[in-house]
Protein backbone atom coordinates (compact mmCIF):
# COMPACT_ATOMS: atom_id res chain seq x y z
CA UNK A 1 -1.21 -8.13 -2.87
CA UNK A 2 0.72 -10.51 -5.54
CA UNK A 3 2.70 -11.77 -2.92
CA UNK A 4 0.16 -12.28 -0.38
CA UNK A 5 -1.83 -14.56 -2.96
CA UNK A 6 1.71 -16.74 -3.59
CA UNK A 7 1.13 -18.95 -0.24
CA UNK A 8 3.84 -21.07 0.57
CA UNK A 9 2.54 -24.57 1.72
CA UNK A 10 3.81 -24.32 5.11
CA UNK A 11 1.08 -21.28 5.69
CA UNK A 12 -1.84 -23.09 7.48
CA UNK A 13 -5.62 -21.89 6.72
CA UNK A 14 -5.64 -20.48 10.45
CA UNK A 15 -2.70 -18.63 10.12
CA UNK A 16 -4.54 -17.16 7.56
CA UNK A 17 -7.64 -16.04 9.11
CA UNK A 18 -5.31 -13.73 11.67
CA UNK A 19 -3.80 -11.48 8.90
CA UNK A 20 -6.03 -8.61 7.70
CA UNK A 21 -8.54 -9.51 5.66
CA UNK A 22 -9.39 -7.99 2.37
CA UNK A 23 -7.35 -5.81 0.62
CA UNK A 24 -8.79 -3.04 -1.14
CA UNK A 25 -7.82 -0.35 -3.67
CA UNK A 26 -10.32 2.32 -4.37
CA UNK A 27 -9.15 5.54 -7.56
CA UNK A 28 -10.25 6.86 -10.64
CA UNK A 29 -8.20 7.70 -13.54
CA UNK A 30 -8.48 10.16 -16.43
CA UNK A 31 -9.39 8.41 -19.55
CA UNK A 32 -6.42 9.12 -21.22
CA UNK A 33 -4.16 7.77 -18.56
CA UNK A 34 -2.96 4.71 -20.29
CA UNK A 35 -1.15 3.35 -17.44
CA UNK A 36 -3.57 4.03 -14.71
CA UNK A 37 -6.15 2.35 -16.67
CA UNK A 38 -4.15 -1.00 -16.88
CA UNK A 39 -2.88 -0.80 -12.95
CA UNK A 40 -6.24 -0.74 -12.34
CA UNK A 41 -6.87 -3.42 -14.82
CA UNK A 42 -4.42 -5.66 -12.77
CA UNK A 43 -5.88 -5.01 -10.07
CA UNK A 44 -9.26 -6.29 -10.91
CA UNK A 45 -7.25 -8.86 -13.27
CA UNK A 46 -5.53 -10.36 -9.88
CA UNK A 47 -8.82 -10.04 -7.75
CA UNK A 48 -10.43 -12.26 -10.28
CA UNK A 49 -7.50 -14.94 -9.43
CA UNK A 50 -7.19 -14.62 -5.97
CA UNK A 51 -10.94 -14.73 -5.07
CA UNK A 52 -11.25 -17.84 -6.81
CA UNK A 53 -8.27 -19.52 -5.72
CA UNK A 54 -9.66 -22.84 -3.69
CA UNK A 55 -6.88 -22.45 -0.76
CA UNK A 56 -7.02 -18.74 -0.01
CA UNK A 57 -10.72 -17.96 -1.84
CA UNK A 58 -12.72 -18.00 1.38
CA UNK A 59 -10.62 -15.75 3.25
CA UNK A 60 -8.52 -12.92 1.12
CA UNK A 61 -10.72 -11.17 -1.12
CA UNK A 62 -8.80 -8.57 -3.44
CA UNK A 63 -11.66 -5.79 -4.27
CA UNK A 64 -11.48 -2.66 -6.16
CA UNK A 65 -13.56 0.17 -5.38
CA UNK A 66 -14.73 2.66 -8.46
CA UNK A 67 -14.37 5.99 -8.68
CA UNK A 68 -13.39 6.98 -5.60
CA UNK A 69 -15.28 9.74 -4.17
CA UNK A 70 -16.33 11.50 -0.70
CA UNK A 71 -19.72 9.25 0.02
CA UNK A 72 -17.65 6.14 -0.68
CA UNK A 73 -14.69 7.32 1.57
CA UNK A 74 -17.23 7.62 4.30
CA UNK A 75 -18.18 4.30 4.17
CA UNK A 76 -15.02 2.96 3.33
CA UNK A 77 -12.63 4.79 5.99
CA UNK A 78 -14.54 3.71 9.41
CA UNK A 79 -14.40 0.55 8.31
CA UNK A 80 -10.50 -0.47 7.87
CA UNK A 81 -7.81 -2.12 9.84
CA UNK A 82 -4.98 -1.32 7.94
CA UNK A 83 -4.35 2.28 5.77
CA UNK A 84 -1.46 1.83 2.90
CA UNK A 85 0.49 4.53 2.29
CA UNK A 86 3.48 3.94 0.18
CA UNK A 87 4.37 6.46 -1.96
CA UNK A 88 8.29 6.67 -2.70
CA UNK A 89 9.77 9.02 0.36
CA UNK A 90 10.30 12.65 -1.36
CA UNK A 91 7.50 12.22 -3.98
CA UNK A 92 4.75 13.82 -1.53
CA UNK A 93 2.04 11.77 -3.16
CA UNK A 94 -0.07 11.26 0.07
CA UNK A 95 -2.79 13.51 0.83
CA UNK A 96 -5.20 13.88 3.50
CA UNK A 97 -6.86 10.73 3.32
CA UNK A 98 -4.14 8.79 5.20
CA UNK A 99 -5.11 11.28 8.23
CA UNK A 100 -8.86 10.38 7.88
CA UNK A 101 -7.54 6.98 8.40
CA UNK A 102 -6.26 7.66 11.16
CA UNK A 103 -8.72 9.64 12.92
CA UNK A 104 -11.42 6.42 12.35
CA UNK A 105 -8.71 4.24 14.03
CA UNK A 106 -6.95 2.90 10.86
CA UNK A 107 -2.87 1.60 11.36
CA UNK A 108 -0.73 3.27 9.33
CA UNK A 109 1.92 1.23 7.31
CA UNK A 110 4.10 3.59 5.07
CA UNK A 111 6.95 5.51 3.91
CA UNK A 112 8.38 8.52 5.55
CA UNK A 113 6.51 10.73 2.80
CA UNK A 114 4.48 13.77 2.76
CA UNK A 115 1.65 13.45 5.99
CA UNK A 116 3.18 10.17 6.89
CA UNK A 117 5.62 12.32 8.41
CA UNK A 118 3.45 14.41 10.37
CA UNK A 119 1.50 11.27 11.59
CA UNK A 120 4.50 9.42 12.70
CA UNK A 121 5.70 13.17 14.45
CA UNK A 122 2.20 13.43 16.18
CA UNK A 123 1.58 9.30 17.23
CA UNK A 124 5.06 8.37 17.51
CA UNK A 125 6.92 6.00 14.68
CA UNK A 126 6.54 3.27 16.73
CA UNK A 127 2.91 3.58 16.30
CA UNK A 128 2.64 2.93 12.68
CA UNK A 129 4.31 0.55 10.33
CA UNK A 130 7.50 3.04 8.79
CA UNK A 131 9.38 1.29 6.29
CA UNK A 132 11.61 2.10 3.33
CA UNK A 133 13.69 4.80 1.91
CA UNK A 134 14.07 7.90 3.48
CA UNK A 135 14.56 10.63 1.19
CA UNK A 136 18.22 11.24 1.91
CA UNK A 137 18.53 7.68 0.16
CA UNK A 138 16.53 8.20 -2.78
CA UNK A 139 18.58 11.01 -3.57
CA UNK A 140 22.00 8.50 -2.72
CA UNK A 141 20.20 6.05 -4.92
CA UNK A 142 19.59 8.94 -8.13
CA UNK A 143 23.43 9.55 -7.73
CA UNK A 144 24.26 5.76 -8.08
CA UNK A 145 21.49 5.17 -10.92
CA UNK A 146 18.17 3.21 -9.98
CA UNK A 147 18.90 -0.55 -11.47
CA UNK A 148 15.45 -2.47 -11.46
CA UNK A 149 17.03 -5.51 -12.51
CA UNK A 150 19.23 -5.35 -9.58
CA UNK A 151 16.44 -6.03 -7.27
CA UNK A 152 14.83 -8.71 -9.72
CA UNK A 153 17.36 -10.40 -10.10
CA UNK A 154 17.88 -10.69 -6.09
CA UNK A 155 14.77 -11.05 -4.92
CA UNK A 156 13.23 -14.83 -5.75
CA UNK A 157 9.68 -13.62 -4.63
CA UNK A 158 9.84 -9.98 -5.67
CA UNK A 159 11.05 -12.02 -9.69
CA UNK A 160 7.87 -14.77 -9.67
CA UNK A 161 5.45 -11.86 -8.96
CA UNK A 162 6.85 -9.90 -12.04
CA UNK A 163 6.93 -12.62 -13.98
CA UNK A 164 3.66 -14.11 -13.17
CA UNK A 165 2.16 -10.35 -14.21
CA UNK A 166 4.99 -10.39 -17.50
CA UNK A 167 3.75 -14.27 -18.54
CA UNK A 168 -0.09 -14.00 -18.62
CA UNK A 169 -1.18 -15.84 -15.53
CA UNK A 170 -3.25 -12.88 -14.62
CA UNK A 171 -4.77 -12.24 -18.42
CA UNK A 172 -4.59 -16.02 -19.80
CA UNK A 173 -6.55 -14.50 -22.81
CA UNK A 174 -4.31 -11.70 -23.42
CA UNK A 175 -0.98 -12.86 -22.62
CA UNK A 176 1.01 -9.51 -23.17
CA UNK A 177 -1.86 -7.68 -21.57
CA UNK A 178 0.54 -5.94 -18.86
CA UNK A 179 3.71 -5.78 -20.87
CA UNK A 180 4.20 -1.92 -20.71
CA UNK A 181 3.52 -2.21 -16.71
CA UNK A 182 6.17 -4.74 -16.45
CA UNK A 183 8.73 -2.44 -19.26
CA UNK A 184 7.86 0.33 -16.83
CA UNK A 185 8.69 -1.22 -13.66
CA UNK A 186 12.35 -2.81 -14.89
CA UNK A 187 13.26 0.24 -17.11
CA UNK A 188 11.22 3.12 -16.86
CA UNK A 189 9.78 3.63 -13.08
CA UNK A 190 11.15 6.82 -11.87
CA UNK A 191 9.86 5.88 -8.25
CA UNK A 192 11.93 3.05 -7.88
CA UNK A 193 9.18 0.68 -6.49
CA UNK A 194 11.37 -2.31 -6.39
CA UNK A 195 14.04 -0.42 -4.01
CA UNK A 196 11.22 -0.42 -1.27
CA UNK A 197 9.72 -3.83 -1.90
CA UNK A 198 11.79 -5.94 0.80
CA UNK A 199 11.72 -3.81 3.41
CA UNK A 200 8.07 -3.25 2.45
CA UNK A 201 7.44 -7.05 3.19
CA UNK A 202 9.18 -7.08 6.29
CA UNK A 203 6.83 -4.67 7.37
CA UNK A 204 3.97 -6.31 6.30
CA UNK A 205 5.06 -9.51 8.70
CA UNK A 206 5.39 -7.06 11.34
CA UNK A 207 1.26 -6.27 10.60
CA UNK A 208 0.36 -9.67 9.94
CA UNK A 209 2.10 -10.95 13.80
CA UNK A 210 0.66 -7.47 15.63
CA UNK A 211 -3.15 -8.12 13.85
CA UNK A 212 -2.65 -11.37 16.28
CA UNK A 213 -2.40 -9.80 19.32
CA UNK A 214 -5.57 -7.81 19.50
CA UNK A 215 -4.84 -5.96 22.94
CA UNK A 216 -1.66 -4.68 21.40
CA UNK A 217 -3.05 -3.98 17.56
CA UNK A 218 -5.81 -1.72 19.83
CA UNK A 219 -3.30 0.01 21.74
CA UNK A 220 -2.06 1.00 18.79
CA UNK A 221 -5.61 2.12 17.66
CA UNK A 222 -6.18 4.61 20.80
CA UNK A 223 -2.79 6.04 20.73
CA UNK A 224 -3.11 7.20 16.91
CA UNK A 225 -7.08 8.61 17.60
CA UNK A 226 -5.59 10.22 20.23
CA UNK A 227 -3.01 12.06 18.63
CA UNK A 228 -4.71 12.71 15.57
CA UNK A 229 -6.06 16.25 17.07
CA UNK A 230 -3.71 18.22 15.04
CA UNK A 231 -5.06 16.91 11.67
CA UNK A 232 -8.53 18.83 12.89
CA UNK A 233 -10.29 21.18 10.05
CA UNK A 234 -10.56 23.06 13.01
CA UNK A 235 -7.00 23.65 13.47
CA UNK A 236 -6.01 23.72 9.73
CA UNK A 237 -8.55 26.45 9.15
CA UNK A 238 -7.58 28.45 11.94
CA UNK A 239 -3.93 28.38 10.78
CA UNK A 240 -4.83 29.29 7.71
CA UNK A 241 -6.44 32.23 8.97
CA UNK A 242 -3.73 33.47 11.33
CA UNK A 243 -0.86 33.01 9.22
CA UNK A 244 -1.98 32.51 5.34
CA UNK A 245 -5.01 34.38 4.64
């Protein structure tokens, strides 16, 4: 999202208008979850920036969703292009809501973690955006000790969105607003978010160019409805019955 916002001057309004539109992030967190409280902070601390900016204002709108809940998913589900899902492979963070995605019609980009698995098993990998560490090289990566600074230091874009968060552009009035996310992320981030970030962007071009072509983004669409059959209640339930219950 901090990277889509940094618009190189070669980008052309147009080109603009033919990437998805309007990212959105949509939790809750406990109220003593210090650090879920200031990602979320960020979040609403970037959206204030990028909604305003006069070159990319009109046309990405960064907007954060409250306390996500069931009535808001049903709204909110139908209604998207693109579903995110990119939770460190091995970490099993995603749930069922990347499914509901895809059963509205909803393009999957993601890691090979937890249902993303299953998804890309059912549709076909080629039918959703896989990108990232698999979990053979997270483990290869805990042998050889995560480096943060590594990736910093070697990525030019990946380094001006850190800094940007680490100098106050985002909270002008509190200039060390987001230290301990930044602290976290270079010393402290046990799922290694920077390992995943360039291939993560390579993806995202890979969305951006298909979103173009919308005969191909909508194959795309059917295939994943129509393979989404498995991910039933129906056939959970069932399953359930037979072998679990």
């Amino acid at each position: 999202m901090k990277h889509h916002h940094t618009v190189p001057p070669s980008v052309t309004p147009k080109a603009l208008d033919r990437s998805p539109p309007c990212p959105e992030m949509f939790t809750r967190a406990a109220p003593g979850y210090h650090m879920a409280k200031l990602i979320i902070k960020l979040v609403t601390s970037i959206g204030d920036v990028v909604n305003h900016d006069p070159v990319v204002g009109d046309r990405l709108k960064v907007i954060f969703l409250e306390n996500y809940r069931v009535s808001l998913a049903e709204k909110v589900i139908p209604a998207a292009d693109l579903s995110q899902q990119i939770s460190t492979a091995g970490t099993e963070a995603s749930g069922t809501g990347n499914m509901k995605f895809m059963l509205n019609g909803a393009l999957t980009i993601g890691t090979m973690d937890g249902a993303n698995v299953e998804m890309a098993e059912e549709a076909g990998a080629e039918n959703l955006f896989i990108f990232g560490l698999r979990v053979e090289d997270v483990e290869a990566l805990d042998r050889k000790g995560y480096n943060a600074r590594e990736y910093y230091d070697h990525l030019p874009e990946l380094k001006q969105a850190v800094d940007q968060i680490s100098s106050g552009f985002f909270s002008p009035k509190e200039p060390d607003c987001f230290k301990d996310i930044v602290n976290m992320l270079m010393h402290h981030d046990r799922f290694k978010v920077f390992a995943d970030y360039e291939a993560y962007m390579q993806c995202q071009a890979q969305v951006d160019q298909l979103y173009r072509n919308p005969k191909e983004w909508t194959k795309k669409v059917i295939r994943n409805i129509a393979c989404s059959g498995k991910f039933s209640s129906d056939r959970t339930i069932t399953e359930y019955a037979r072998e679990i219950w």
